[in-house]
C-alpha atoms as a PDB file:
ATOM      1  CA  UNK A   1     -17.351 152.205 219.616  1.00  0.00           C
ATOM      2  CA  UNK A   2     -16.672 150.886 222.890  1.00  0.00           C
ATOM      3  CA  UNK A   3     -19.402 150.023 225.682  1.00  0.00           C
ATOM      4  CA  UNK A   4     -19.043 151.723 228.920  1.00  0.00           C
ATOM      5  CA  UNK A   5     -20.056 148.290 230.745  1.00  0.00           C
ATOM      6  CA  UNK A   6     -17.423 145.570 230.852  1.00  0.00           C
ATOM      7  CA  UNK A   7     -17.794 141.591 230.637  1.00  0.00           C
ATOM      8  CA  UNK A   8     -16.681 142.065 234.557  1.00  0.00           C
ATOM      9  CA  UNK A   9     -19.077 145.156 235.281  1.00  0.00           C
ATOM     10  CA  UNK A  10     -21.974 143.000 233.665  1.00  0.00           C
ATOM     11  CA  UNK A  11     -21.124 139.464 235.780  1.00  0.00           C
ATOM     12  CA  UNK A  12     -21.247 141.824 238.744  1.00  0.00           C
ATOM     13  CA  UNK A  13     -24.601 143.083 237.760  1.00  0.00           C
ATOM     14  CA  UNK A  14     -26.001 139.509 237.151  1.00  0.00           C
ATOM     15  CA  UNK A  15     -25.097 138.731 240.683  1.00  0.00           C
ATOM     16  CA  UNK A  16     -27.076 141.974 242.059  1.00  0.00           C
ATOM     17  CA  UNK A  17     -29.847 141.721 239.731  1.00  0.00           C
ATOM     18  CA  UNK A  18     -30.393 137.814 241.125  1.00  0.00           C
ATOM     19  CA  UNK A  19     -30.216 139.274 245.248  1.00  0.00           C
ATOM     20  CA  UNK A  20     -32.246 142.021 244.401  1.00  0.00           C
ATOM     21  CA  UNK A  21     -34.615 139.070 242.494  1.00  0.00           C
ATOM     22  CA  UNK A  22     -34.438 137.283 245.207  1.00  0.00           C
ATOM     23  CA  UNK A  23     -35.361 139.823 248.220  1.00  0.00           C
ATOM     24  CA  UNK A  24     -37.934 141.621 246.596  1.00  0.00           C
ATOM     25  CA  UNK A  25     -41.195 139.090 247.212  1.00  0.00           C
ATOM     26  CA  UNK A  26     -40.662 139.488 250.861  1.00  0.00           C
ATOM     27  CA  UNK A  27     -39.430 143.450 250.924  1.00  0.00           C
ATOM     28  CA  UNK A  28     -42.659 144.304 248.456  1.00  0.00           C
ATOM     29  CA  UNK A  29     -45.174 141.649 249.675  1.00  0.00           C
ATOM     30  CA  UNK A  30     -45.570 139.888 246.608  1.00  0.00           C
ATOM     31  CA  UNK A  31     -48.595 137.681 245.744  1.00  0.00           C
ATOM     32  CA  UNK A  32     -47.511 134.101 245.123  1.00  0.00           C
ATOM     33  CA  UNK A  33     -47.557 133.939 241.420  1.00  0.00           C
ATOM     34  CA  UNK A  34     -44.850 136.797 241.349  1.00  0.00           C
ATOM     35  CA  UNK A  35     -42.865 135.422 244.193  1.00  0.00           C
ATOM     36  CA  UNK A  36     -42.962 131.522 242.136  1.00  0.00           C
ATOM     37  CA  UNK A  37     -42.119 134.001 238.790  1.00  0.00           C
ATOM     38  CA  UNK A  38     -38.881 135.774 241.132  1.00  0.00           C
ATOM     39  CA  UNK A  39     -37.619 132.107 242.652  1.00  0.00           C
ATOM     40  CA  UNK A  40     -37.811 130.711 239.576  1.00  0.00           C
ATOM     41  CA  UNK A  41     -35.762 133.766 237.848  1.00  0.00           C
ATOM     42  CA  UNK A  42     -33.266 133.665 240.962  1.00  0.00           C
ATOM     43  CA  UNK A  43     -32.789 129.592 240.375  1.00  0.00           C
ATOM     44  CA  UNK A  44     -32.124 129.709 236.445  1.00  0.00           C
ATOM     45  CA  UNK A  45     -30.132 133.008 236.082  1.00  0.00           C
ATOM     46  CA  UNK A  46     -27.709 132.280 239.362  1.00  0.00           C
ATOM     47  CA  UNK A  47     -26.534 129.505 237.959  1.00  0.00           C
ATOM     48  CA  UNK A  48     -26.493 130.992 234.152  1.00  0.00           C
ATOM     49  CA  UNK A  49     -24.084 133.967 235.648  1.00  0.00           C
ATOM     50  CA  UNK A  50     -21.900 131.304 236.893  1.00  0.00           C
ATOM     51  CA  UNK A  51     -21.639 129.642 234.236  1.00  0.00           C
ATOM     52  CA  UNK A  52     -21.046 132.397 232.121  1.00  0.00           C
ATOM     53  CA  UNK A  53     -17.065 132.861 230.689  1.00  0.00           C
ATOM     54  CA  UNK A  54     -16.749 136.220 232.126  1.00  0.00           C
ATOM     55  CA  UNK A  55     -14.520 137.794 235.204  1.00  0.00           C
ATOM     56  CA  UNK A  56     -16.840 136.539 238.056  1.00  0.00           C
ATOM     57  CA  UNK A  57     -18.422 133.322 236.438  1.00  0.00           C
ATOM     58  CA  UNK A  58     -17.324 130.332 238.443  1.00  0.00           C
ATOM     59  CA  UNK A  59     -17.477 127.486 236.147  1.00  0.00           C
ATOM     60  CA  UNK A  60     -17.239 129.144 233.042  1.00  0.00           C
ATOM     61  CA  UNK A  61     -19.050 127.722 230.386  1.00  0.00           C
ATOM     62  CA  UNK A  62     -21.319 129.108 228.223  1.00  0.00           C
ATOM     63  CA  UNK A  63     -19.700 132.260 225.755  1.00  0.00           C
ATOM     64  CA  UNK A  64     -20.705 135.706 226.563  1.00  0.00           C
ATOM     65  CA  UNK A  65     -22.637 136.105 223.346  1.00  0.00           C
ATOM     66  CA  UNK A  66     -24.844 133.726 224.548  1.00  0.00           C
ATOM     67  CA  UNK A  67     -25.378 135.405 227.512  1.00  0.00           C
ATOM     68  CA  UNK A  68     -26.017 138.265 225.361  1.00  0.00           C
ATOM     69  CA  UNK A  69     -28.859 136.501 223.826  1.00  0.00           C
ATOM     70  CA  UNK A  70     -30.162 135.165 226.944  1.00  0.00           C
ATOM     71  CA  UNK A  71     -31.098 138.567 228.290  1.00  0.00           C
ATOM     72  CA  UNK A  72     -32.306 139.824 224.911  1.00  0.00           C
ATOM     73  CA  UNK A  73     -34.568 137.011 225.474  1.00  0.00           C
ATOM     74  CA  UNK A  74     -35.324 138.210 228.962  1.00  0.00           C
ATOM     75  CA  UNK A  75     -36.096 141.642 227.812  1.00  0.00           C
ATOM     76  CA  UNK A  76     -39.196 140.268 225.902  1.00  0.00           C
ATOM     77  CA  UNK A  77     -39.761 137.663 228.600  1.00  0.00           C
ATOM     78  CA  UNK A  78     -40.170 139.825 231.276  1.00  0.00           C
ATOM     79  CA  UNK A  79     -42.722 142.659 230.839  1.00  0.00           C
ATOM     80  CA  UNK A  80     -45.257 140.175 229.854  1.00  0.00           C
ATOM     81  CA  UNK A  81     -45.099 138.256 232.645  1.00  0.00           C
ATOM     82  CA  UNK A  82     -47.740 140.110 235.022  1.00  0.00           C
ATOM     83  CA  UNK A  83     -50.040 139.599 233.146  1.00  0.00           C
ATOM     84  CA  UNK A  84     -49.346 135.986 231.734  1.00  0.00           C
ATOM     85  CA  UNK A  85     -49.378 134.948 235.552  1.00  0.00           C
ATOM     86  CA  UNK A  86     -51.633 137.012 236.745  1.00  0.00           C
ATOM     87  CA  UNK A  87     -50.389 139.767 239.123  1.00  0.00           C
ATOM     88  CA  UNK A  88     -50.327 142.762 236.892  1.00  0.00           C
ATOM     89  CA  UNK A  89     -53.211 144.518 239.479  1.00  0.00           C
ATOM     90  CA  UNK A  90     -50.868 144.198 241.914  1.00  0.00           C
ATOM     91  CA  UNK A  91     -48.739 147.249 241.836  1.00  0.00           C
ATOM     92  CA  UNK A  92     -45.143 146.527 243.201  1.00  0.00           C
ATOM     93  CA  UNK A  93     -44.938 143.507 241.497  1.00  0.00           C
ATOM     94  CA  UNK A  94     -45.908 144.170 238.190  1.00  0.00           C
ATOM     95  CA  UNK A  95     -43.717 147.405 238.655  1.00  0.00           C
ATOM     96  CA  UNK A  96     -40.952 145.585 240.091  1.00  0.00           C
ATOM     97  CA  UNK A  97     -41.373 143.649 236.807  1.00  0.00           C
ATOM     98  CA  UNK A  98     -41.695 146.199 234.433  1.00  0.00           C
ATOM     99  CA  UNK A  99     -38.410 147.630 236.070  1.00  0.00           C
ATOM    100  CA  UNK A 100     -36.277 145.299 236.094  1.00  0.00           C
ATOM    101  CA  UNK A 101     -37.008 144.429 231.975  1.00  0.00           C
ATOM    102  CA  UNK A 102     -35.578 148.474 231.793  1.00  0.00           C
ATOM    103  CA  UNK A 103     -32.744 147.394 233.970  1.00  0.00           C
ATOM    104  CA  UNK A 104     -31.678 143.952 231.389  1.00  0.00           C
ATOM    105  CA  UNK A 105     -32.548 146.509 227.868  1.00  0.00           C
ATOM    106  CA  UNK A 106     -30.420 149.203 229.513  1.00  0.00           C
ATOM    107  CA  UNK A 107     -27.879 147.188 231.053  1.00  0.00           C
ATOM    108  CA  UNK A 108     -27.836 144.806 227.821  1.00  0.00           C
ATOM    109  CA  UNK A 109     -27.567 147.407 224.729  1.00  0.00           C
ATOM    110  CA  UNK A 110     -24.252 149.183 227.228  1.00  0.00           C
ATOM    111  CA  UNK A 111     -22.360 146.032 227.740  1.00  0.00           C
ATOM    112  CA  UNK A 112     -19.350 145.468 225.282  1.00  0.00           C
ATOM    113  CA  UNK A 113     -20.083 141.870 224.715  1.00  0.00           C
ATOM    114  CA  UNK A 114     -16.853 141.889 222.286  1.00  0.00           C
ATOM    115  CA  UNK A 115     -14.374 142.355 224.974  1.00  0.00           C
ATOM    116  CA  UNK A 116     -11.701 140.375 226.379  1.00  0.00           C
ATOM    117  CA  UNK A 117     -13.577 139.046 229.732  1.00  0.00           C
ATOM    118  CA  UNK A 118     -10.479 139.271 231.579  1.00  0.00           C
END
């Protein structure tokens, strides 16, 4: 059965998901453990979408199925992070959080990692 999101769809999505990363300390008035926890996310998984062999990735690199497993990994990685570092009282942030783990586990399970990524 094919997935409704393409390899080109997804690389789009990376880049979006790492601006959105990126704005939302200042936009939600994050406490510094979160905003550390967001730069660090926007510095590794920038590069990672660039370097991922798919329709937007500008050095491409590293196959799509490891991609895959990269955000499977970030779909653990990310819920628990409030509270590993500290800022689950505060609300946005640990909501932010929370919401953007939904965001990789949706976006993740509806990619067709098997495509062409033309």
């Amino acid at each position: 059965m094919r997935k409704p999101i393409s390899p080109r769809l997804h690389s789009v999505l990376d880049y979006v998901s790492a601006a959105a990363v990126a704005a939302a300390p200042k936009l939600l008035d994050f406490p510094r453990s979160a905003t550390r926890a967001c730069e660090t996310f926007t510095g590794l998984y920038t590069p990672f979408a660039a370097l991922t062999k798919s329709p937007a990735g500008v050095k491409p690199k590293i196959p799509l199925r490891v991609h895959r497993n990269a955000d499977i990994a970030l779909a653990v990685l990310l819920p628990v992070l409030p509270w590993a570092l500290g800022f689950a009282r505060h609300r946005a942030a640990r909501n932010f959080f929370l919401a953007l783990t939904a965001v990789t586990v949706v976006v993740t399970a509806l990619t067709d990692w098997d495509a062409e990524p033309a």
